[in-house]
N, C-alpha and C. Protein backbone atom coordinates (compact mmCIF):
# COMPACT_ATOMS: atom_id res chain seq x y z
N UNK A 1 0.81 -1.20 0.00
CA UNK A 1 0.00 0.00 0.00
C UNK A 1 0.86 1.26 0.00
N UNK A 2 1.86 1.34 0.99
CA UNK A 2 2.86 2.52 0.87
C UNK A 2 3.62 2.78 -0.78
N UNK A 3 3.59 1.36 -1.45
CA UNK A 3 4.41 1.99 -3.13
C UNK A 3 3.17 2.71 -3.70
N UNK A 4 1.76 2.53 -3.51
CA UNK A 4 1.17 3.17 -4.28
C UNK A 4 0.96 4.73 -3.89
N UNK A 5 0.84 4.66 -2.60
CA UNK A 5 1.24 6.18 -2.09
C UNK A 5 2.53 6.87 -2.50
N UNK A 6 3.15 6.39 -2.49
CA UNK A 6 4.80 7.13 -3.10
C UNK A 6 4.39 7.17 -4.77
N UNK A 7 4.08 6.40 -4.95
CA UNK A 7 3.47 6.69 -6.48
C UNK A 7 2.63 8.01 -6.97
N UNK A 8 1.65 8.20 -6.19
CA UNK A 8 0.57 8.70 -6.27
C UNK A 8 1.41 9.98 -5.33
N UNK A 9 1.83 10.43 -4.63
CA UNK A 9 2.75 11.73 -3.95
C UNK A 9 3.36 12.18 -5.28
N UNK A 10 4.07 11.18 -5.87
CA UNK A 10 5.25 11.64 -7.21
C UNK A 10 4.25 11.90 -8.48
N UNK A 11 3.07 11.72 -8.47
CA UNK A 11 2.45 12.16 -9.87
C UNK A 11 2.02 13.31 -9.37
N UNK A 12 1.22 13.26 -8.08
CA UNK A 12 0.65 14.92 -7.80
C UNK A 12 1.47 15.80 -7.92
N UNK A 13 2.62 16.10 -7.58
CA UNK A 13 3.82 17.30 -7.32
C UNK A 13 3.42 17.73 -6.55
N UNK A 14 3.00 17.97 -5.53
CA UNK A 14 1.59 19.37 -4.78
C UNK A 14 2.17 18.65 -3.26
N UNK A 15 3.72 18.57 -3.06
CA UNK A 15 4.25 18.59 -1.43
C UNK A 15 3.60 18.01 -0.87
N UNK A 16 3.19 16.40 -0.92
CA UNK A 16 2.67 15.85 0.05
C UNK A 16 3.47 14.56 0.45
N UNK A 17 3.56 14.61 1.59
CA UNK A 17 4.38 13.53 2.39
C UNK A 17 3.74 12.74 3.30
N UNK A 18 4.18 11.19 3.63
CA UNK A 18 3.15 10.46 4.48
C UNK A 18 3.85 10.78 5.29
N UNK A 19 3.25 10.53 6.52
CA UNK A 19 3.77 10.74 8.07
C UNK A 19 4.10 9.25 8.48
N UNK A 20 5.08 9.70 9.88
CA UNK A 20 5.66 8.82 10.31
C UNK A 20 4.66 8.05 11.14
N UNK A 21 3.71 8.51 11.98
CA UNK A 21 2.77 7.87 12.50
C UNK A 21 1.78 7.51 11.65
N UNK A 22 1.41 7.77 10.61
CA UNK A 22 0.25 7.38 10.11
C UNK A 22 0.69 6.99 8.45
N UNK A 23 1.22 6.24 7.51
CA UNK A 23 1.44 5.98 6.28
C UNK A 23 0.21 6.03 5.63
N UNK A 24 -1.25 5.81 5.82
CA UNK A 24 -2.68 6.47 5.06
C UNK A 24 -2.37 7.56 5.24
N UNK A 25 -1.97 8.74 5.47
CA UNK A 25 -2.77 9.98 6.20
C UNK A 25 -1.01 10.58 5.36
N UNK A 26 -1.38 12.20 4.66
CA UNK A 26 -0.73 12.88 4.10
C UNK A 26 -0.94 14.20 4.28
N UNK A 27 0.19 15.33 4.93
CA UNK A 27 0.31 16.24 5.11
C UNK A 27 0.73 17.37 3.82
N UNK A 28 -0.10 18.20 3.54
CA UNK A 28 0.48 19.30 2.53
C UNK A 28 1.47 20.02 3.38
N UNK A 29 2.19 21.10 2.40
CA UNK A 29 3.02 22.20 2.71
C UNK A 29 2.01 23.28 3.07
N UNK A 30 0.80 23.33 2.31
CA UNK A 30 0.01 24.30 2.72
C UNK A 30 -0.48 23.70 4.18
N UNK A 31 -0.74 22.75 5.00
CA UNK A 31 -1.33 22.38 6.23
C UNK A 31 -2.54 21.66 6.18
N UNK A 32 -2.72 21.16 5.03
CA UNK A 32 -3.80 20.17 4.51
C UNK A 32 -3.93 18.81 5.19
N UNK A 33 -4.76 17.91 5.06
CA UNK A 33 -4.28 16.77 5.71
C UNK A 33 -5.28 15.64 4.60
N UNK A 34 -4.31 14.81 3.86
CA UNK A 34 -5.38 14.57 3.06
C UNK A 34 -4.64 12.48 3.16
N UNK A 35 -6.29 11.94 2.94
CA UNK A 35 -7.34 12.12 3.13
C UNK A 35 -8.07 12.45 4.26
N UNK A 36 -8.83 13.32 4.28
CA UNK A 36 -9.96 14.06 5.70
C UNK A 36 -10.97 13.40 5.73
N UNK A 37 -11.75 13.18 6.89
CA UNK A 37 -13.47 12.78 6.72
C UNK A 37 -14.15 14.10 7.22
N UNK A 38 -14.70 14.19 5.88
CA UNK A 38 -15.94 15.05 6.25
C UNK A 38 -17.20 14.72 6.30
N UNK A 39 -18.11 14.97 6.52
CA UNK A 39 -19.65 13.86 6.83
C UNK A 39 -19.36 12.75 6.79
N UNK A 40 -18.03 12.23 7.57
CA UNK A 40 -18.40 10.85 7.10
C UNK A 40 -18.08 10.25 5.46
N UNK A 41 -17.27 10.86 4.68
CA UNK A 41 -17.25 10.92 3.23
C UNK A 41 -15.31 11.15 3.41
N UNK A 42 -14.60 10.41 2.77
CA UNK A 42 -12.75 10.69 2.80
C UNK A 42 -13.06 11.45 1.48
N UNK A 43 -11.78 12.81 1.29
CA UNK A 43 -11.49 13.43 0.72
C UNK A 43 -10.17 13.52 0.32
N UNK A 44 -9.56 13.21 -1.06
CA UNK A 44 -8.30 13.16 -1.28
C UNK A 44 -7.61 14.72 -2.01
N UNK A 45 -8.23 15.54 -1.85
CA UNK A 45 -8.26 16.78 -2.66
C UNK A 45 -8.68 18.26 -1.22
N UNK A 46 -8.85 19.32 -1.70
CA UNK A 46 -10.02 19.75 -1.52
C UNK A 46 -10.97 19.93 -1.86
N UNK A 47 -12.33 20.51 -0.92
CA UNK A 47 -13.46 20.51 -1.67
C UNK A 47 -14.30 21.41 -1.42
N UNK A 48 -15.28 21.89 -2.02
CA UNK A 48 -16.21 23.38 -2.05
C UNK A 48 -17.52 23.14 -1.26
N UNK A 49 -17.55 21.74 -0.72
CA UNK A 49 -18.69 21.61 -0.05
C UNK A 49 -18.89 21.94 1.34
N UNK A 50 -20.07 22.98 1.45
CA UNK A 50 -21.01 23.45 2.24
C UNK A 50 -20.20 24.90 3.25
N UNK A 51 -18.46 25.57 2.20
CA UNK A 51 -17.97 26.44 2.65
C UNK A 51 -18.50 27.68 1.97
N UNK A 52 -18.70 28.85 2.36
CA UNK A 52 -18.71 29.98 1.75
C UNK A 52 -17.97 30.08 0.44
N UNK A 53 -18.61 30.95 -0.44
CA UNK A 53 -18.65 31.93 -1.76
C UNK A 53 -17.89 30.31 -2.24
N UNK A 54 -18.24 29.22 -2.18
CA UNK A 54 -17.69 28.30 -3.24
C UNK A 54 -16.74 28.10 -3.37
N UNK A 55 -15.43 28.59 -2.33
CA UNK A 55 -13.96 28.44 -1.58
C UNK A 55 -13.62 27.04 -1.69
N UNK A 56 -12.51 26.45 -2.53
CA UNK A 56 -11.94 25.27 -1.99
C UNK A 56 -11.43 25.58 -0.76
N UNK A 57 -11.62 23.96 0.52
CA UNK A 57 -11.07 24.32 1.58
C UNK A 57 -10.51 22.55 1.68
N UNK A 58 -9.96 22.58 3.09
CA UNK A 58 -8.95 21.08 3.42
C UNK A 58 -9.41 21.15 5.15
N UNK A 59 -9.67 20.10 5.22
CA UNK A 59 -9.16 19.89 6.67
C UNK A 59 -7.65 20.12 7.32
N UNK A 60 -7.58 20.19 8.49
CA UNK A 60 -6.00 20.20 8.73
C UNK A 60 -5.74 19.15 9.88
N UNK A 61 -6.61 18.60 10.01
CA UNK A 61 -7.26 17.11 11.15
C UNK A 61 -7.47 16.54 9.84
N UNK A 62 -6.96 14.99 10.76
CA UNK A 62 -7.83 13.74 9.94
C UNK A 62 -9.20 13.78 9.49
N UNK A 63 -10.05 13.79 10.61
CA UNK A 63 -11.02 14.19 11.05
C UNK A 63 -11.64 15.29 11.44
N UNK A 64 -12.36 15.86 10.31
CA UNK A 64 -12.74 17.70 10.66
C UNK A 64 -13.83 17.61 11.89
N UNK A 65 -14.34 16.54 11.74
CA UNK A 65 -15.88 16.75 12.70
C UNK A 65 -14.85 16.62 14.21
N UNK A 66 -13.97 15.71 14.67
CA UNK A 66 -13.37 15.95 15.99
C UNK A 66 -12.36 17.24 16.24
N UNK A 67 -11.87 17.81 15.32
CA UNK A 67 -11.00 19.23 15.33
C UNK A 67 -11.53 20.57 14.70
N UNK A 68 -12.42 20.28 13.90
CA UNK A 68 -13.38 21.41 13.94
C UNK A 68 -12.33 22.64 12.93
N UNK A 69 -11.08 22.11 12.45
CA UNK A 69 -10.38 22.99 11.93
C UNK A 69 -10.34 22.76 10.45
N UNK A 70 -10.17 24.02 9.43
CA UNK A 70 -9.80 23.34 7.77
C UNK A 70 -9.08 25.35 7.95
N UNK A 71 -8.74 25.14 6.41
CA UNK A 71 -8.49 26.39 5.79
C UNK A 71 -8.74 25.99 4.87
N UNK A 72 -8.62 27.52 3.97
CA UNK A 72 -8.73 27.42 2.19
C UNK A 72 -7.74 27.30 1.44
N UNK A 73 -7.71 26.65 0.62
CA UNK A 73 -6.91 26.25 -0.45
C UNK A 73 -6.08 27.09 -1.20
N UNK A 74 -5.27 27.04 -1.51
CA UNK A 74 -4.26 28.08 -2.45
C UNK A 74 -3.48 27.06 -3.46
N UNK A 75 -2.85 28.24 -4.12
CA UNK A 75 -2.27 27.62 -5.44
C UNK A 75 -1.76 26.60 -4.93
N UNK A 76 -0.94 26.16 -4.05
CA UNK A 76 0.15 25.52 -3.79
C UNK A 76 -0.61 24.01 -3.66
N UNK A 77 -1.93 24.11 -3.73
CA UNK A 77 -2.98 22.90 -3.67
C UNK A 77 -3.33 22.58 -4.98
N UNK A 78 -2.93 22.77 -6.00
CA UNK A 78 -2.84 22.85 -7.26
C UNK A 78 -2.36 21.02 -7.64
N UNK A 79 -3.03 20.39 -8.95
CA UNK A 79 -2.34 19.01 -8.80
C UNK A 79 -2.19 19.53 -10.07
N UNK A 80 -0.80 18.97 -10.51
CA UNK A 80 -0.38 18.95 -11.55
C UNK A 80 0.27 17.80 -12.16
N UNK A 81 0.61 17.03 -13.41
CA UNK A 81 -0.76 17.30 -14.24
C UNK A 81 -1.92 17.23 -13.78
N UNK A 82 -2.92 18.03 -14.76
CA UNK A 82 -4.78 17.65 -14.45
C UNK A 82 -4.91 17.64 -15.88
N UNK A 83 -6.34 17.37 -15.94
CA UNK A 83 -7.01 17.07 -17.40
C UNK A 83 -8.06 17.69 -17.62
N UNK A 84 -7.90 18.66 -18.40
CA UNK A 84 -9.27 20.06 -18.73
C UNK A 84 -9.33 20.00 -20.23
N UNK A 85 -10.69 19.27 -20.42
CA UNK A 85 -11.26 19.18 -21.71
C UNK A 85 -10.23 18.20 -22.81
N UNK A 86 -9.93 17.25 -21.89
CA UNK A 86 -8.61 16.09 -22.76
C UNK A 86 -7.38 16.46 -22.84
N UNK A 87 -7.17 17.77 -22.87
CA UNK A 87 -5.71 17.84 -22.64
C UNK A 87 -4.97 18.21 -21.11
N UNK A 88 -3.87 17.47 -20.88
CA UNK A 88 -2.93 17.93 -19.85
C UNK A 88 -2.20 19.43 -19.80
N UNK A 89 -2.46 19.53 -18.35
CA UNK A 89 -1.30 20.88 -18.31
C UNK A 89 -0.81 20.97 -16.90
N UNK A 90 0.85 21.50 -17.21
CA UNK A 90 1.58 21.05 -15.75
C UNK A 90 1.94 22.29 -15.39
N UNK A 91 0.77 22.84 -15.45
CA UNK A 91 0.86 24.92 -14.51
C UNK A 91 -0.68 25.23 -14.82
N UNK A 92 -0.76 26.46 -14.32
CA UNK A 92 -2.27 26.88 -14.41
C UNK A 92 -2.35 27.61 -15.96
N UNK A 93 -3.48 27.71 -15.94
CA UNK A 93 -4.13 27.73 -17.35
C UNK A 93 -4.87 29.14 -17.62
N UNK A 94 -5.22 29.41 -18.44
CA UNK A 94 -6.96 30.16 -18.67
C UNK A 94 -7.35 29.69 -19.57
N UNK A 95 -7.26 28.53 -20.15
CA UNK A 95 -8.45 27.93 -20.87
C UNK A 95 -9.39 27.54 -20.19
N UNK A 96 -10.37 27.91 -21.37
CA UNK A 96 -11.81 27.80 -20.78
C UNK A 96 -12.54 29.29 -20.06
N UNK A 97 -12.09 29.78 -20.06
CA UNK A 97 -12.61 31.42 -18.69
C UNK A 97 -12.26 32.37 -20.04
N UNK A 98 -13.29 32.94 -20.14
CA UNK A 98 -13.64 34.63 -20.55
C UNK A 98 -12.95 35.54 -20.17
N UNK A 99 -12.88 35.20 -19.09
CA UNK A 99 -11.69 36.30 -17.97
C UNK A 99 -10.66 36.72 -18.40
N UNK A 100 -9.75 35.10 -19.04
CA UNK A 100 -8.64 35.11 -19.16
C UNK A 100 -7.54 35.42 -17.28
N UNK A 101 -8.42 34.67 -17.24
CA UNK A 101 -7.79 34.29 -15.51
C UNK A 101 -7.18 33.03 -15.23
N UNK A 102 -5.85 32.88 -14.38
CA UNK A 102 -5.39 31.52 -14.43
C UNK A 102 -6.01 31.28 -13.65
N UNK A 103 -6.11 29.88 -13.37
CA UNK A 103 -6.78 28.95 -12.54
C UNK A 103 -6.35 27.42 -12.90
N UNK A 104 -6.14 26.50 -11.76
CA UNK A 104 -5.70 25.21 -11.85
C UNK A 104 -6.52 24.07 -11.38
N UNK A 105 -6.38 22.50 -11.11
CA UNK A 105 -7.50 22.14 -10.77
C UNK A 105 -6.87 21.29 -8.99
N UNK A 106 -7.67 21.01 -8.42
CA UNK A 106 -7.23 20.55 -7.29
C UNK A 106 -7.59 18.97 -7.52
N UNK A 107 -7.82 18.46 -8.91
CA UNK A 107 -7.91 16.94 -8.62
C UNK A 107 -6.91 16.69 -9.94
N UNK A 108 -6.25 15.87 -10.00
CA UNK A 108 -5.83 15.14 -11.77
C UNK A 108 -6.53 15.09 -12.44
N UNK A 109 -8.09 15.39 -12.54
CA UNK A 109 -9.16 15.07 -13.70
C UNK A 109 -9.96 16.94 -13.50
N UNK A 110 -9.69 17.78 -14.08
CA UNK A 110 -11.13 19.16 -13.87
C UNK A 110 -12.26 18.72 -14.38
N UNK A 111 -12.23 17.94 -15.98
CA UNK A 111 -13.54 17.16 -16.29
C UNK A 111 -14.39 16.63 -16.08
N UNK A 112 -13.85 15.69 -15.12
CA UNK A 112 -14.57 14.47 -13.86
C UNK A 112 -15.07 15.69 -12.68
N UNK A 113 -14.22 16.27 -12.09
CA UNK A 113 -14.37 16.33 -10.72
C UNK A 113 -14.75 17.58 -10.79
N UNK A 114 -14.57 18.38 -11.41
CA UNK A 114 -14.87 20.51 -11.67
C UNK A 114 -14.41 20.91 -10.27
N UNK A 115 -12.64 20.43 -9.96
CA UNK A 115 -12.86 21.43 -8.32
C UNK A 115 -11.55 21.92 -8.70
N UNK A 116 -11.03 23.27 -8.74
CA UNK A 116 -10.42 24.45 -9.40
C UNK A 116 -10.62 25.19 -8.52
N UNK A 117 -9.27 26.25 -8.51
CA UNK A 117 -8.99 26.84 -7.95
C UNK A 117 -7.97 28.79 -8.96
N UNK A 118 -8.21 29.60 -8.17
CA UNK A 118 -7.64 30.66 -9.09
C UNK A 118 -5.87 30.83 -8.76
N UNK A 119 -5.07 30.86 -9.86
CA UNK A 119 -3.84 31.40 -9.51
C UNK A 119 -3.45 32.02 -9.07
């Protein structure tokens, strides 16, 4: 189980390391802790559910419901590669946005999963 985690650390790029007490359980540079349970549901990313203005956020506990703690997400939560509309890209983008605003995705798939974040 630990090669597929070292696997899966080395495709994300996005500073995550297993811990010494816990080899499931992965700490960001930003203070993330992934995977989290939220309702009862593991999260390998962050996610926009049930935070204000539609904010990616992370737990920073295993468990948000016993620590009651998360923050919001920043670039540095960024997975790179991701996959937006079939093609790969290993930095943020503005394809797709009117804006012409970068933005990246917080899972390997934006297609599948739509959870993005702004540069």
């Amino acid at each position: 189980m630990l090669s597929k985690q070292v696997t899966w650390n080395l495709r994300c790029k996005c500073g995550l390391t297993p811990t010494l007490s816990s080899p499931l359980l992965f700490y960001s540079e930003t203070g993330c802790v992934f995977p989290f349970i939220y309702k009862g549901k593991p999260y390998e990313s962050c996610t926009t559910l049930d935070k204000h203005e539609g904010k990616a956020w992370c737990a920073t506990t295993p468990d948000y419901q016993t620590g009651l703690k998360w923050r919001f997400c920043n670039q540095l939560d960024c997975v790179f590669p991701f996959i937006f509309r079939g093609k790969s890209y290993d930095s943020c983008t503005k394809a797709g946005r009117s804006d012409k605003r970068s933005w990246c995705s917080l899972t390997s798939n934006a297609d599948t999963d739509n959870r993005w974040i702004l540069c």
